[in-house]
Structure formats: structure tokens, C-alpha cells
C-alpha atoms as a PDB file:
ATOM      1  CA  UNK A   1     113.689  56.507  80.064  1.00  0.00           C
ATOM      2  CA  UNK A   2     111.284  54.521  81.920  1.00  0.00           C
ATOM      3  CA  UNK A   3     110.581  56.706  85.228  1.00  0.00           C
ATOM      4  CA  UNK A   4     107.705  56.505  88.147  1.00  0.00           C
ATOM      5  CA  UNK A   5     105.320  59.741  87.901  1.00  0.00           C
ATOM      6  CA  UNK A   6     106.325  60.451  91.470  1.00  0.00           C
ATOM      7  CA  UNK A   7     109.688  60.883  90.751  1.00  0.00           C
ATOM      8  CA  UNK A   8     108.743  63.488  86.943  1.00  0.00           C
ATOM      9  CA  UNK A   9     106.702  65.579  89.524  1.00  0.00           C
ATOM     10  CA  UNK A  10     110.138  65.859  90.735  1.00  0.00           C
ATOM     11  CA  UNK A  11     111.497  67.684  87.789  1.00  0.00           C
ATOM     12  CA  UNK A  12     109.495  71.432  89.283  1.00  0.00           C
ATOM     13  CA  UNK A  13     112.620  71.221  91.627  1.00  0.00           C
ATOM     14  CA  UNK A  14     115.504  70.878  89.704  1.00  0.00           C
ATOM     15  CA  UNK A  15     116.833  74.143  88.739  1.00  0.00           C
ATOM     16  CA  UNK A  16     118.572  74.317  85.411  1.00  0.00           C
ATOM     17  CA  UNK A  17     121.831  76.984  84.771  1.00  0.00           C
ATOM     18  CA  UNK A  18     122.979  76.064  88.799  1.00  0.00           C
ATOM     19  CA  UNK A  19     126.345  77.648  87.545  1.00  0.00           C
ATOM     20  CA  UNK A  20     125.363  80.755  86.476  1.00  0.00           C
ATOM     21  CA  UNK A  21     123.635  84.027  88.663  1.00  0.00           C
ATOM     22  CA  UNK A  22     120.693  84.826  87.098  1.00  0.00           C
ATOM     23  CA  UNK A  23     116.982  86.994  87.852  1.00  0.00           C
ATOM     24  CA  UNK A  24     115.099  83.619  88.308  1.00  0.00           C
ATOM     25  CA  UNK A  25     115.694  80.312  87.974  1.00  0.00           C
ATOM     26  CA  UNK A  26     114.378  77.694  85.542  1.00  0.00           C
ATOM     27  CA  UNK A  27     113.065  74.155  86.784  1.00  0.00           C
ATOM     28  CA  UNK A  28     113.484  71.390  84.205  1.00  0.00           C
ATOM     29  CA  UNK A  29     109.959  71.032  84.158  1.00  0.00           C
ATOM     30  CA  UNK A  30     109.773  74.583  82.609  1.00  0.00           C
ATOM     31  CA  UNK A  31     112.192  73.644  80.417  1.00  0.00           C
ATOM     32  CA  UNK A  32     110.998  70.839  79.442  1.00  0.00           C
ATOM     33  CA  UNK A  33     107.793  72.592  78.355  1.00  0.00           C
ATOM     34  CA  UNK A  34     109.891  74.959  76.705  1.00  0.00           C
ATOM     35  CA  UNK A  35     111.359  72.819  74.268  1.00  0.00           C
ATOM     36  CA  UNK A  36     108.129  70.987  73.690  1.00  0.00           C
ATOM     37  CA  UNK A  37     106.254  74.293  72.648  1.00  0.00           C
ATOM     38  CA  UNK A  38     109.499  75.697  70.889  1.00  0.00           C
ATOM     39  CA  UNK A  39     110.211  72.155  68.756  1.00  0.00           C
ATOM     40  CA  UNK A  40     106.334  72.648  68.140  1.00  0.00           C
ATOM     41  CA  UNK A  41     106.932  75.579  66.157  1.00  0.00           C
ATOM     42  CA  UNK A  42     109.724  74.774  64.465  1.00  0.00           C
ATOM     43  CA  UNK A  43     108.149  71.745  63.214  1.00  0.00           C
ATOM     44  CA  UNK A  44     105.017  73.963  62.244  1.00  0.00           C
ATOM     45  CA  UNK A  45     107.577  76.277  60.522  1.00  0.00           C
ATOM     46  CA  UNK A  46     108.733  73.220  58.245  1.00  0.00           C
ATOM     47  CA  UNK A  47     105.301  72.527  57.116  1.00  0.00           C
ATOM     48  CA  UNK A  48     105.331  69.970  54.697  1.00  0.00           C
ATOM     49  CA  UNK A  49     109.197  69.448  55.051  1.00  0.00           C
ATOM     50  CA  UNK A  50     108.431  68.222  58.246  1.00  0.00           C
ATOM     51  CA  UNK A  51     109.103  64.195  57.928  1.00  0.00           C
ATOM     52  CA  UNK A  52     108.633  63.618  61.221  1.00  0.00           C
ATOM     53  CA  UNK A  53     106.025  62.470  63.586  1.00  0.00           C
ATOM     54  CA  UNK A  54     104.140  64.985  65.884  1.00  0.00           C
ATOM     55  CA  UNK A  55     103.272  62.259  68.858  1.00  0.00           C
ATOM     56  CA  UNK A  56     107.268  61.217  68.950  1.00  0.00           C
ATOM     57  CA  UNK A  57     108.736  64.862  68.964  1.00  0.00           C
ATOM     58  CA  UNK A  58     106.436  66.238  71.717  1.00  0.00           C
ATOM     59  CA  UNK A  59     107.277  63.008  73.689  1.00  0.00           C
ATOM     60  CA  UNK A  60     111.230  63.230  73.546  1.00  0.00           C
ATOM     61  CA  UNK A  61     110.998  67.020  74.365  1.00  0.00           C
ATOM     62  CA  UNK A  62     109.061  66.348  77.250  1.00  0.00           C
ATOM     63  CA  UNK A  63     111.152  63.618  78.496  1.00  0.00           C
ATOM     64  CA  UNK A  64     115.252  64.343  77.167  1.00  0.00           C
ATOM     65  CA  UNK A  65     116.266  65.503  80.449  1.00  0.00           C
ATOM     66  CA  UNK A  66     114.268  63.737  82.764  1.00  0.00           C
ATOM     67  CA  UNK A  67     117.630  61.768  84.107  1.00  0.00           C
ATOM     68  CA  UNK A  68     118.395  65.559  85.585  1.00  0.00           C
ATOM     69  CA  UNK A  69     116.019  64.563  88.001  1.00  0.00           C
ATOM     70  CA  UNK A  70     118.418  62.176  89.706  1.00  0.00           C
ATOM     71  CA  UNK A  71     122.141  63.429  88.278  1.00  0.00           C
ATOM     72  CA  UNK A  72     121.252  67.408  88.738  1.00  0.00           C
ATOM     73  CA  UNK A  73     121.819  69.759  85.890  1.00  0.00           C
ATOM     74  CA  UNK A  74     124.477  68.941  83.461  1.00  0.00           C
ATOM     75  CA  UNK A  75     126.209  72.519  81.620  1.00  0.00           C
ATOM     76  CA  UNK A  76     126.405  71.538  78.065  1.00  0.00           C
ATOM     77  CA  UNK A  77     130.062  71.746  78.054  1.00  0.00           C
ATOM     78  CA  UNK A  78     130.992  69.357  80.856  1.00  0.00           C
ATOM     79  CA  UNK A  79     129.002  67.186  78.682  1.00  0.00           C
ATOM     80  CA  UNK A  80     130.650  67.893  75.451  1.00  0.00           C
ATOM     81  CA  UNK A  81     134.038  67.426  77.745  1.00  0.00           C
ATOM     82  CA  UNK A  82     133.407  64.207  78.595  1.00  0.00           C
ATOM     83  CA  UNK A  83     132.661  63.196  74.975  1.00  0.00           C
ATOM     84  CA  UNK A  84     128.940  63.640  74.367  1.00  0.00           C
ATOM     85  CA  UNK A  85     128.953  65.921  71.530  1.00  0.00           C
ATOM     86  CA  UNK A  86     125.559  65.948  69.318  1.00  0.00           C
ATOM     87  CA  UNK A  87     128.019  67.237  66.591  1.00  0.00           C
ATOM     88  CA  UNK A  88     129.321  63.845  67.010  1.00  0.00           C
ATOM     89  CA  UNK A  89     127.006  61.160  65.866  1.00  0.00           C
ATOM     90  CA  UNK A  90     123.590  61.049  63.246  1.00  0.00           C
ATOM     91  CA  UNK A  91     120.916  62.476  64.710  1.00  0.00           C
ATOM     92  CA  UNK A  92     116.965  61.610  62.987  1.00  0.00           C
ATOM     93  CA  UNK A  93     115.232  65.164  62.004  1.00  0.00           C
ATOM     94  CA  UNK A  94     113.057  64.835  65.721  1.00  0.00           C
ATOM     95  CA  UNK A  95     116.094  64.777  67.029  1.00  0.00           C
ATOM     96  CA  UNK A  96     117.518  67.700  64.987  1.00  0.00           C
ATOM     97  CA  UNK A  97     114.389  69.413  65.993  1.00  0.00           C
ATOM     98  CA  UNK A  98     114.761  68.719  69.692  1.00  0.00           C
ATOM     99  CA  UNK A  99     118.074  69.889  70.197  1.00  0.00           C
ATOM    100  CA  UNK A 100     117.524  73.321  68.068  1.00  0.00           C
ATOM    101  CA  UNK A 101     114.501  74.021  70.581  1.00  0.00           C
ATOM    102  CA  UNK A 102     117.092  72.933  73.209  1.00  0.00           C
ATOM    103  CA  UNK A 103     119.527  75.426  72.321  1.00  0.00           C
ATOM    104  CA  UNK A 104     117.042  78.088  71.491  1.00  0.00           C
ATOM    105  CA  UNK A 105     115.417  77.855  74.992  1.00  0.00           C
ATOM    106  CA  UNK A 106     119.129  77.909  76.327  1.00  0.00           C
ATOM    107  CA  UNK A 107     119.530  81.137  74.544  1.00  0.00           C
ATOM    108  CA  UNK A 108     116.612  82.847  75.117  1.00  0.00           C
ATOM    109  CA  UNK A 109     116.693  82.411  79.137  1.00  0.00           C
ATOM    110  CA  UNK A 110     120.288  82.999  79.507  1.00  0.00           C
ATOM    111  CA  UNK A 111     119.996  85.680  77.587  1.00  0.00           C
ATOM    112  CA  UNK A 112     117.074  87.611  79.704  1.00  0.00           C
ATOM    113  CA  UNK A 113     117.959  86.030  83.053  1.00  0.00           C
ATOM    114  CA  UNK A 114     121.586  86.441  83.730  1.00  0.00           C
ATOM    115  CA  UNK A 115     123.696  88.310  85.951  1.00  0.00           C
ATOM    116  CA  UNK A 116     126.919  89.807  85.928  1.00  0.00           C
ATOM    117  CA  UNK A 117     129.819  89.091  83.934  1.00  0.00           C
ATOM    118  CA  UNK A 118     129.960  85.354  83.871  1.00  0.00           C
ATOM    119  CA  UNK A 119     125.918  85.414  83.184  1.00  0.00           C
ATOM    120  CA  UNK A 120     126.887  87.568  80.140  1.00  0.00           C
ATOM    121  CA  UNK A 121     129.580  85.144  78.952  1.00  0.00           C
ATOM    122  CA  UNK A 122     127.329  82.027  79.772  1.00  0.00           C
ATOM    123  CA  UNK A 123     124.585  83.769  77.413  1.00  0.00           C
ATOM    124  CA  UNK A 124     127.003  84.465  74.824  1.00  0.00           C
ATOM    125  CA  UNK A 125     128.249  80.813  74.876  1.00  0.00           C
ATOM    126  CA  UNK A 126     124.920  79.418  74.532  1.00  0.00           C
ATOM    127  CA  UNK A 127     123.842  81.914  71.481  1.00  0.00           C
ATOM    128  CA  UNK A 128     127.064  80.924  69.620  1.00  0.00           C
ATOM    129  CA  UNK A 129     126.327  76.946  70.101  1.00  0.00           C
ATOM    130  CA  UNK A 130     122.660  77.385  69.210  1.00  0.00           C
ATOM    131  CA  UNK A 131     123.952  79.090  66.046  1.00  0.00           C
ATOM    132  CA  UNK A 132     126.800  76.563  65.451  1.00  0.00           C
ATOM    133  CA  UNK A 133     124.713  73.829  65.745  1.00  0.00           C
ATOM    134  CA  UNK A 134     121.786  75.239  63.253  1.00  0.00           C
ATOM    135  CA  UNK A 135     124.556  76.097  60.964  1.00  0.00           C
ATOM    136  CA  UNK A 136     126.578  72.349  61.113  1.00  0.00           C
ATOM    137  CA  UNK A 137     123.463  70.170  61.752  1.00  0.00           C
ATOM    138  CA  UNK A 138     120.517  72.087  59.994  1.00  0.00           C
ATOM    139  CA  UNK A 139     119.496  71.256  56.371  1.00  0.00           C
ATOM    140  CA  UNK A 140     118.842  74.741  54.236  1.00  0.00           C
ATOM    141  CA  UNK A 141     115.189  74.192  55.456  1.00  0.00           C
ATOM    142  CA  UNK A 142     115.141  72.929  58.631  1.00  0.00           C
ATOM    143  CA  UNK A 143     117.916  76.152  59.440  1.00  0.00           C
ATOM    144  CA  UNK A 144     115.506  78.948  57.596  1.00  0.00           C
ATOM    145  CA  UNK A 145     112.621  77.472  60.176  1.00  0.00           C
ATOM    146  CA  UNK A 146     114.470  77.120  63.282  1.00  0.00           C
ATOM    147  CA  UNK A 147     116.274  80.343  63.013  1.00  0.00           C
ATOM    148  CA  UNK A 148     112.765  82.238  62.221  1.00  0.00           C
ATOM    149  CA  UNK A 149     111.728  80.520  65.489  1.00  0.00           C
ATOM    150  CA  UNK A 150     114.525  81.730  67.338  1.00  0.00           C
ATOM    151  CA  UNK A 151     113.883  85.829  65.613  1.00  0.00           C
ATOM    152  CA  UNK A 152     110.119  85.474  66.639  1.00  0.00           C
ATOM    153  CA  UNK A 153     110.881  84.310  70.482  1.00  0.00           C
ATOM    154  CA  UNK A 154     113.139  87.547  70.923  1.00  0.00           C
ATOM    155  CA  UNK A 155     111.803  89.908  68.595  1.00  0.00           C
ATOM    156  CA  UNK A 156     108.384  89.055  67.390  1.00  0.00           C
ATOM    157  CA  UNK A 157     105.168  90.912  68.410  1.00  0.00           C
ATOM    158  CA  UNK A 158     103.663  90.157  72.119  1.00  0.00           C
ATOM    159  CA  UNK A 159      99.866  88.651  72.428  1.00  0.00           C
ATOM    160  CA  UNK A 160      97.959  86.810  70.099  1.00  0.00           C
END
């Protein structure tokens, strides 16, 4: 997506998860960066499995969502309703990558930011696509990495 810097300094204000109560919001900017470090690692993870290139990843993490800036958050399921279903259609291995750290990031904030009983049930939703989608899109490898990813963000060791 071709957009004016004016309007990506945008993306600090548009809040992500608008459905859902939660401790703090997310701006897609944040999210954004997010993904980017997130894909980062699972790419890492891969090591020489990773067939990829470095440049292209970091720049479609940093710009998937960027039309949010003009449409508002989409929920993943409206989108899947209205037929745009990444289960759907080939997707390259940056892409495969993208939407794990996607999901991942999805699961991770709902998880520690929600509220209430429709917070809880938004969290569980997202773990259980992040999981489908590792399990129905993920080679053996790319699963192993993204899923050690995913252990690390909630369970791994603080600092360095």
C-alpha cells in the first residue's frame, strides 16, 4: 500500500480490539511493531530453514494493516465472515511468518489486557485461531519455531 507519511503517523491513534474491554489499549502502530519484532524471532528461530528474505518480512509486518488507518480496526472474524480467510488461499513462507506473529501478538495482548467475560472469550478465540492456524498452515518446522516463540513471549525469563 502506497500511503503519505503523514497519514502512517496516523496509525499511534487507531486503537486495535475496539470491541473488546480491556486494561489498555493497543494502537496499530504498537502492533505493528509487534509483529515486526515477533516475525523477527520466528524467522531467527528457523535459522537456516528460513527461505525467506529479512528486508521483505520486516517491511510487510510493518505495513499489513496500515489500511486500518482509514477503515478502523477490522475483528478477524468479520473478516473471515465476509470471505477473507488466510486458510483460504497460498500464502509464501513471509507471509506464513507474518500472520503467525499476527496471531501470536493477538494472543498475547488479549490475553493480559482483557476484561470481563467477553474479554475472556475474545482471548480464548484468538489463542485457539493462533493455534489452528500454526497447526493447518505451519510446516513441521516453521510450527516447532513459531510455537517456541509464542512459549517464550508468555513464559520465558524477563531481561536480557
Amino acid at each position: 500500500m502506497n500511503m503519505s507519511i503523514q497519514n502512517i503517523m496516523l496509525s499511534i491513534g487507531v486503537n486495535r480490539f475496539h470491541t473488546v474491554d480491556l486494561v489498555r489499549q493497543m494502537s496499530l502502530a504498537e502492533h505493528h511493531y509487534l509483529v515486526t519484532m515477533t516475525a523477527m524471532k520466528i524467522a531467527a528461530e528457523l535459522a537456516e530453514n528460513y527461505g525467506g528474505d529479512h528486508k521483505t518480512l520486516t517491511f510487510i509486518c510493518l505495513t499489513h494493516d496500515l489500511h486500518e488507518i482509514f477503515d478502523g480496526d477490522i475483528p478477524t472474524p468479520a473478516k473471515e465472515r465476509n470471505g477473507d480467510s488466510c486458510f483460504d488461499r497460498p500464502m509464501t513462507q513471509d507471509e506464513i511468518i507474518l500472520k503467525c506473529a499476527d496471531l501470536i501478538t493477538d494472543a498475547w495482548f488479549s490475553s493480559n489486557y482483557q476484561v470481563g467475560r467477553n474479554g475472556r472469550k475474545v482471548a480464548m478465540n484468538c489463542l485457539v485461531r493462533m493455534e489452528a492456524f500454526i497447526e493447518n498452515k505451519c510446516d513441521e518446522t516453521l510450527a516447532l519455531a513459531a510455537n517456541k516463540v509464542f512459549e517464550d513471549i508468555i513464559s520465558g525469563p524477563l531481561g536480557t
